[in-house]
N, C-alpha and C. Protein backbone atom coordinates (compact mmCIF):
# COMPACT_ATOMS: atom_id res chain seq x y z
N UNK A 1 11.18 -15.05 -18.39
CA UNK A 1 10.95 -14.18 -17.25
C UNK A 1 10.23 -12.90 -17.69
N UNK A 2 10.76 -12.32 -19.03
CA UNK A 2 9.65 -11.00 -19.35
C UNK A 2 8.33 -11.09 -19.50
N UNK A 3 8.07 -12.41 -19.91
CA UNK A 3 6.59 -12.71 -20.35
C UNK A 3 6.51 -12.87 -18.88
N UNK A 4 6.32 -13.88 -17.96
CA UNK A 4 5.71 -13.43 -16.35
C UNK A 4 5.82 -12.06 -16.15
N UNK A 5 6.83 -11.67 -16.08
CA UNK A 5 6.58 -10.00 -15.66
C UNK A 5 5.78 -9.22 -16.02
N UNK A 6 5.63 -9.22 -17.65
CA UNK A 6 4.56 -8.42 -18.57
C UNK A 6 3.44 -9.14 -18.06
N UNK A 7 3.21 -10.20 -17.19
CA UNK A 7 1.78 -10.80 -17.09
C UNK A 7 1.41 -10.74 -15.72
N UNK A 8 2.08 -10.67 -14.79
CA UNK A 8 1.93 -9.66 -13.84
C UNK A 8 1.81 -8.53 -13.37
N UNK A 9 2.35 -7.57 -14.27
CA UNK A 9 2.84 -6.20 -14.54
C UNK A 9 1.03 -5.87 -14.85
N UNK A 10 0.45 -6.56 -16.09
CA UNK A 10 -0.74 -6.15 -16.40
C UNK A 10 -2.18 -6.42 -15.31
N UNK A 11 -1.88 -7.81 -14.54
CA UNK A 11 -2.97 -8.04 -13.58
C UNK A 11 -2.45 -6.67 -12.66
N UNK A 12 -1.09 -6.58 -12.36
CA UNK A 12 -1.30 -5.38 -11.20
C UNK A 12 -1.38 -3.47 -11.99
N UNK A 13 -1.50 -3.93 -13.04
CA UNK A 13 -2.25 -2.37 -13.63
C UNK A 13 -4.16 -2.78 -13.52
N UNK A 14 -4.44 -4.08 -13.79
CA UNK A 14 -5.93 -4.06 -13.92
C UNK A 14 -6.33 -3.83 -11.90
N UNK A 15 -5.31 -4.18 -11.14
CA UNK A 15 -5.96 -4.26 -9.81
C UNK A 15 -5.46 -2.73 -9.63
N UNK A 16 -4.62 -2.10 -9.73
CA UNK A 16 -4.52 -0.68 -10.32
C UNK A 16 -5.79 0.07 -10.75
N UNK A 17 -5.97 -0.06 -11.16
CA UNK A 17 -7.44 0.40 -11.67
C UNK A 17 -8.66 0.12 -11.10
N UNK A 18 -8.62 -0.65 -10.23
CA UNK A 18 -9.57 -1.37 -9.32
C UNK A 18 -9.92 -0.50 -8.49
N UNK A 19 -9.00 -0.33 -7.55
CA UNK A 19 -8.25 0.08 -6.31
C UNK A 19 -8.88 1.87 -6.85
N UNK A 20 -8.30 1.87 -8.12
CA UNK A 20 -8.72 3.29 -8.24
C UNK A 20 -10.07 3.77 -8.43
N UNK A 21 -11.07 2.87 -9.14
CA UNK A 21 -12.15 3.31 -9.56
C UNK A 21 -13.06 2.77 -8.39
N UNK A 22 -12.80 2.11 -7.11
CA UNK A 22 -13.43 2.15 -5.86
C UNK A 22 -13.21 3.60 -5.58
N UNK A 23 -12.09 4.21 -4.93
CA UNK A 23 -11.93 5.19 -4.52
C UNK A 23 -12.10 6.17 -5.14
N UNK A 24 -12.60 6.19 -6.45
CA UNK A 24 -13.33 7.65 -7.26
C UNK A 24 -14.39 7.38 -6.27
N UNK A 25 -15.25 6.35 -6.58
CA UNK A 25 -17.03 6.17 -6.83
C UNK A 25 -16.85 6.30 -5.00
N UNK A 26 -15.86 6.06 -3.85
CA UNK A 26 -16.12 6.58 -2.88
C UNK A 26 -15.82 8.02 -2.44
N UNK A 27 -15.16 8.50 -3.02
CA UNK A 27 -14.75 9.96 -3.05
C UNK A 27 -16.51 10.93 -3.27
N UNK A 28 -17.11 10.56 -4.13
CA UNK A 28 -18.40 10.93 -4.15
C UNK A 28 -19.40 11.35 -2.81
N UNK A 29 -19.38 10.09 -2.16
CA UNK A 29 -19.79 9.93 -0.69
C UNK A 29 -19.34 10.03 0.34
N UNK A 30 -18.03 10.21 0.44
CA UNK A 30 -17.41 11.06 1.36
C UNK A 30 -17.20 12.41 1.49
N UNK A 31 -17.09 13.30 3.00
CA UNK A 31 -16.56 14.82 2.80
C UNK A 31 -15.24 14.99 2.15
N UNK A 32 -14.71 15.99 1.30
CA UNK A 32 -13.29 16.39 1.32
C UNK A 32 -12.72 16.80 2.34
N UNK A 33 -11.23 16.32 2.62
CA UNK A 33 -10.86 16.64 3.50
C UNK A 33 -9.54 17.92 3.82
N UNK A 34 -8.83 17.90 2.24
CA UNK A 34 -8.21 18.76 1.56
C UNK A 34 -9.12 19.95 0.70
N UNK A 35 -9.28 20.68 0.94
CA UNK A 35 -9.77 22.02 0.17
C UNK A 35 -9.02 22.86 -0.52
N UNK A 36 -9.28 23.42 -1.65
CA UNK A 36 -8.11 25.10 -1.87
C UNK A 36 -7.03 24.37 -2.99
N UNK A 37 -6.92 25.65 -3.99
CA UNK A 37 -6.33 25.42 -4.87
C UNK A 37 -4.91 24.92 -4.51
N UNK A 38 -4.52 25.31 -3.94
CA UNK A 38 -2.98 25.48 -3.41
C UNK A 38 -2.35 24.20 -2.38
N UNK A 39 -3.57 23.68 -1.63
CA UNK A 39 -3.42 22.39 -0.55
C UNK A 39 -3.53 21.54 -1.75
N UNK A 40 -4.50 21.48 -2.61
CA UNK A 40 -4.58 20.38 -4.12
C UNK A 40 -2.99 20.00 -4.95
N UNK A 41 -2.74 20.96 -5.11
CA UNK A 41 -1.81 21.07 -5.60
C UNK A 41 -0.43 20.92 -5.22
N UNK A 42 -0.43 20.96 -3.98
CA UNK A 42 0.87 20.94 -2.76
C UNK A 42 0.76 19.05 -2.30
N UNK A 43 -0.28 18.68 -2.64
CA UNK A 43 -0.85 17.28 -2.60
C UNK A 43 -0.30 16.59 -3.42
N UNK A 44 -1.08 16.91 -4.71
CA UNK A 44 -0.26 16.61 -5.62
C UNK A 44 0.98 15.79 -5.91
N UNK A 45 1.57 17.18 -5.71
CA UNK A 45 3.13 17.05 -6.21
C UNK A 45 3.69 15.91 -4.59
N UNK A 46 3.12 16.21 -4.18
CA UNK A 46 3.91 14.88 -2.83
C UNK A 46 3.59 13.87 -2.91
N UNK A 47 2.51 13.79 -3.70
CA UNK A 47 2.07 12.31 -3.59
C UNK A 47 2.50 11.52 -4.95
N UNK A 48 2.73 12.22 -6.30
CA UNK A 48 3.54 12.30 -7.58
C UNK A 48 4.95 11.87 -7.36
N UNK A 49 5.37 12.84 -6.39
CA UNK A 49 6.91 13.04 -6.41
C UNK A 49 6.65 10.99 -5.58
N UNK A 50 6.50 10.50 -4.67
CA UNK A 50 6.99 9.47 -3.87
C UNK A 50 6.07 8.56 -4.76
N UNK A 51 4.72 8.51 -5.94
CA UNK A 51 4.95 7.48 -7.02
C UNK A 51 6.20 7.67 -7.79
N UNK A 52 7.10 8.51 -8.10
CA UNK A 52 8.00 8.84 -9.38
C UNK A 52 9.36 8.43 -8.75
N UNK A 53 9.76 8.73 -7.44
CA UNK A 53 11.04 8.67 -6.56
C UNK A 53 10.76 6.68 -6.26
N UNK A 54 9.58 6.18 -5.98
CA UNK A 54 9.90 4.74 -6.08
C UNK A 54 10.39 4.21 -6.83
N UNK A 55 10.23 4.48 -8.35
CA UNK A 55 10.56 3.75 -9.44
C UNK A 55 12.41 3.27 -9.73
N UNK A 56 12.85 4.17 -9.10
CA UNK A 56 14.61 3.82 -9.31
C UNK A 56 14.74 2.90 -8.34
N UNK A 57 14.49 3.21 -7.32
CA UNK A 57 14.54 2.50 -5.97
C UNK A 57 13.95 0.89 -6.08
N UNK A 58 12.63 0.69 -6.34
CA UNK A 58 12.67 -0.64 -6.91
C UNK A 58 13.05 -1.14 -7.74
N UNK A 59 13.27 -0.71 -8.71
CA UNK A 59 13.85 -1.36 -10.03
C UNK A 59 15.06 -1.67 -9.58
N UNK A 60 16.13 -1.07 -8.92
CA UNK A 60 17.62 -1.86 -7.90
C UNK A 60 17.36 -2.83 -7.28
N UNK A 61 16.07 -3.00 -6.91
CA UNK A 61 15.57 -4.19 -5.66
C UNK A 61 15.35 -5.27 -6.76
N UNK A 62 14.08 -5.07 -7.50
CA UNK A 62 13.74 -6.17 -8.88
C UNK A 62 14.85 -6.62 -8.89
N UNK A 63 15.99 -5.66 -9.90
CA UNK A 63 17.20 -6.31 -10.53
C UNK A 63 18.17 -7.39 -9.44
N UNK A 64 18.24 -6.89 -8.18
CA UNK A 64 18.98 -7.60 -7.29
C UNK A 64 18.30 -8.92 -7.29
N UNK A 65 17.04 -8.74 -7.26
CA UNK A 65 16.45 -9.97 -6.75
C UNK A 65 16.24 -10.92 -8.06
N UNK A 66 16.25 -10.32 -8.99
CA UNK A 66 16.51 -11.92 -10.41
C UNK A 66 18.09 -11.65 -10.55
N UNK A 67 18.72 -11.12 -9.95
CA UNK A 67 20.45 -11.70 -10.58
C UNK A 67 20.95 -12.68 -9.34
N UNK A 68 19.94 -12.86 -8.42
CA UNK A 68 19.97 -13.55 -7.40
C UNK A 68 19.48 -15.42 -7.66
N UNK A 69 20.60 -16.34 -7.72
CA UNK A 69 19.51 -17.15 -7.99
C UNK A 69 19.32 -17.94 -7.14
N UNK A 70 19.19 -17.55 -5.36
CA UNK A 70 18.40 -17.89 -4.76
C UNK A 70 16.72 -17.51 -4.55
N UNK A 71 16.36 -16.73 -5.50
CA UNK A 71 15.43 -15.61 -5.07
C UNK A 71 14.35 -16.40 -6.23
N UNK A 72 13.46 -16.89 -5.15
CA UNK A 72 12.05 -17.87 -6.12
C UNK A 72 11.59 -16.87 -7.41
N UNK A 73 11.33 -17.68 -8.21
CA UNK A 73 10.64 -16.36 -9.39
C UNK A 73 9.56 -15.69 -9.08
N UNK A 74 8.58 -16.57 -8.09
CA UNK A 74 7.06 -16.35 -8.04
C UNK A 74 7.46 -14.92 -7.12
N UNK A 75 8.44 -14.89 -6.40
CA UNK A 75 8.58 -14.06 -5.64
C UNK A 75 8.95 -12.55 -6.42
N UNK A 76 9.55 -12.33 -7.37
CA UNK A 76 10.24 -11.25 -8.14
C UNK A 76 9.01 -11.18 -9.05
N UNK A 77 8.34 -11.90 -9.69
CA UNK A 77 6.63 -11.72 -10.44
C UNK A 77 5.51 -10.63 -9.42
N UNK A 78 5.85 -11.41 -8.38
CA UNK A 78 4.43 -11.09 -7.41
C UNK A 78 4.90 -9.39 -6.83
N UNK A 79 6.47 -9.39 -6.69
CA UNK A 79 6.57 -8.41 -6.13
C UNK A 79 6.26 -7.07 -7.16
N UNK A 80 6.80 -7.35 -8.54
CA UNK A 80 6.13 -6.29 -9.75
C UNK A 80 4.90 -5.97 -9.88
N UNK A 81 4.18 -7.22 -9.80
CA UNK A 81 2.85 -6.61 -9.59
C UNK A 81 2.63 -5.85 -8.24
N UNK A 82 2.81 -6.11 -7.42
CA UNK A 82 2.58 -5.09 -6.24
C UNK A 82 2.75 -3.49 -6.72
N UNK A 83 3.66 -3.58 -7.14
CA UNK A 83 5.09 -2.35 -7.57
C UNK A 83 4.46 -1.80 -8.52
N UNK A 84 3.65 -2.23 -9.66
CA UNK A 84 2.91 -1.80 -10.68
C UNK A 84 1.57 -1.49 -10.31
N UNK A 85 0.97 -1.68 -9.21
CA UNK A 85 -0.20 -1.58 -8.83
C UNK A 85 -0.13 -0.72 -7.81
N UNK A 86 0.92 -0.46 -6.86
CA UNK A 86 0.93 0.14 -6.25
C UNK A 86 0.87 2.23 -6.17
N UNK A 87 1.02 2.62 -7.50
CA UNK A 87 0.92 3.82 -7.42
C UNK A 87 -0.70 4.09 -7.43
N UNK A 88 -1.45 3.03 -7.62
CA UNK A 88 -2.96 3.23 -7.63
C UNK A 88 -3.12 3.83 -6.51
N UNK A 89 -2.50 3.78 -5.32
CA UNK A 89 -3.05 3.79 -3.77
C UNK A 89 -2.44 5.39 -3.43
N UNK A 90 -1.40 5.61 -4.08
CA UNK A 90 -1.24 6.86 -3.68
C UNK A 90 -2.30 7.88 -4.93
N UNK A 91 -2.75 7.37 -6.44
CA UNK A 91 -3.89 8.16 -6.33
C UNK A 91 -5.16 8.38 -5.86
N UNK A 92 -5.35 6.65 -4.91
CA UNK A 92 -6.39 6.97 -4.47
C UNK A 92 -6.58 7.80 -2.99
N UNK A 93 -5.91 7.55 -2.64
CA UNK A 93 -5.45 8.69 -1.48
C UNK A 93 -5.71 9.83 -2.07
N UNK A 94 -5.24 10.24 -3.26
CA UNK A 94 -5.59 11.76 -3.51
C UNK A 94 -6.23 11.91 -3.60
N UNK A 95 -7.21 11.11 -4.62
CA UNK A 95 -8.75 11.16 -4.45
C UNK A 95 -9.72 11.36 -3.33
N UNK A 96 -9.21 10.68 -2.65
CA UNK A 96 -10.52 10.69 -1.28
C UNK A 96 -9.90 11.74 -0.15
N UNK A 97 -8.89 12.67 -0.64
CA UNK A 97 -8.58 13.43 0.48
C UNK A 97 -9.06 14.67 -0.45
N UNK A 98 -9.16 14.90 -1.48
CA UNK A 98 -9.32 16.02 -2.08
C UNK A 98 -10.26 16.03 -3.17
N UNK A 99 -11.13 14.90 -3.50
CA UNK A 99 -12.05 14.83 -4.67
C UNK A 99 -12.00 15.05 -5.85
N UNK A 100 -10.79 15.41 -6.50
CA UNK A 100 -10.29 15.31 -7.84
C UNK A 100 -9.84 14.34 -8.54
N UNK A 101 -10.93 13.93 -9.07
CA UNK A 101 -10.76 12.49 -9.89
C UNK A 101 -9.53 12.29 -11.02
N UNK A 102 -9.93 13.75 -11.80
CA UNK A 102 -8.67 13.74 -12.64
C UNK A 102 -7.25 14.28 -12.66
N UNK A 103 -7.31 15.14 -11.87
CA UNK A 103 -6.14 15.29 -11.46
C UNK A 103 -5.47 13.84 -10.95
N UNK A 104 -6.18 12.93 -10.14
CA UNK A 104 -5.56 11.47 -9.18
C UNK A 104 -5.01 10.75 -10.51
N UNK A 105 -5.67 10.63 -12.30
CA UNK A 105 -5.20 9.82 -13.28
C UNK A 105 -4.04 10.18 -13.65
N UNK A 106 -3.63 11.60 -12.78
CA UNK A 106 -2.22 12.03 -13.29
C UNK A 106 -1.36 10.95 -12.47
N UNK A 107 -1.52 10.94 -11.36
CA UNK A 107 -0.78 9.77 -10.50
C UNK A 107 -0.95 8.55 -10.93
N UNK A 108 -2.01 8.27 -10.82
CA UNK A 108 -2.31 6.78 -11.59
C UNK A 108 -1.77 6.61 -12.29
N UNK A 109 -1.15 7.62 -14.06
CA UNK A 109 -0.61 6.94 -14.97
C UNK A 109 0.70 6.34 -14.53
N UNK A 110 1.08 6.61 -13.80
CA UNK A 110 2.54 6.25 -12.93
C UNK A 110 2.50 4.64 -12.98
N UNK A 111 1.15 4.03 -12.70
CA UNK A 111 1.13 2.34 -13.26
C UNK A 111 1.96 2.21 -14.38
N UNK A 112 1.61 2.80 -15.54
CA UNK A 112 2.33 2.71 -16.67
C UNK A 112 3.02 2.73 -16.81
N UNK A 113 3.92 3.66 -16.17
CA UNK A 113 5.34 3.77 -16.36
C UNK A 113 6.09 2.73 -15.85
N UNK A 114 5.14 2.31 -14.43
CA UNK A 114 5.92 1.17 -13.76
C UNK A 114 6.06 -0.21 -14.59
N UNK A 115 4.85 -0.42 -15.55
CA UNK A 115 5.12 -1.63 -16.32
C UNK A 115 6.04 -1.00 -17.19
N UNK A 116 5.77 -0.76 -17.97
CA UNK A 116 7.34 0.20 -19.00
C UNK A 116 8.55 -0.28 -18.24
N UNK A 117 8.39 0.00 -17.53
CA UNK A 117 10.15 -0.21 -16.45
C UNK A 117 10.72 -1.53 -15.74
N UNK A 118 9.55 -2.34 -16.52
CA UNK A 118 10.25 -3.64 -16.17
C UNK A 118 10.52 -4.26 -17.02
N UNK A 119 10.94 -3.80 -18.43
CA UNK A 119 12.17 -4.18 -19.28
C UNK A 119 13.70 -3.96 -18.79
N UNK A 120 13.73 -3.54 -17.73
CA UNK A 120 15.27 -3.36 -17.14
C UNK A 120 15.30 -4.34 -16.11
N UNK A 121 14.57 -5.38 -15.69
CA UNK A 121 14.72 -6.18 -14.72
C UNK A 121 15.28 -7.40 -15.69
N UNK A 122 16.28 -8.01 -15.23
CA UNK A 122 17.27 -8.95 -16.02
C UNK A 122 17.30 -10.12 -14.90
């Protein structure tokens, strides 16, 4: 089961990255819609804080769902990758609301952590 996970975990960091490097290269061509040091930053941290506040919260769900053994595997695989790929979307949101590419890789690294954290799914 770790090896699926670690092999899901990584397609949904590469679609992670996908997801993200569309929404740089459209951030370019779009207006900002967030301005100002302080709205950036107030952004930020909300959009940080609810990648960082998911991570406990699913990882209870993961774990429920493999100590479950009604619960298909493909189903607890597919859902990590979602889960691992999914903090892409809240940096790309930051991105295209506020045009800060690098500041958004601060969110993004949050993928990482999410694969990291599926050594606790049993």
């Amino acid at each position: 089961m770790k090896r699926d996970l670690l092999a899901s975990g990584i397609i949904g960091l590469a679609t992670g990255a996908g997801i993200y490097a569309g929404a740089s290269a459209l951030s370019a061509r779009i207006p900002l819609l967030l301005q100002g040091t302080i709205v950036t930053a107030i952004t930020l941290v909300i959009l940080l804080s609810l990648a960082l506040l998911e991570i406990p919260m699913m990882l209870f769900g993961l774990r429920q769902m493999a100590r479950s053994h009604s619960t298909p595997r493909r189903l607890i695989v597919g859902t990590f990758g979602f889960y691992v790929a999914f903090a892409a979307v809240y940096a790309s949101a930051f991105v295209l609301l506020t045009g800060q590419i690098a500041l958004g890789l601060v969110i993004a690294a949050v993928c990482l952590a999410r694969l990291v954290s599926g050594i606790w799914i049993e």
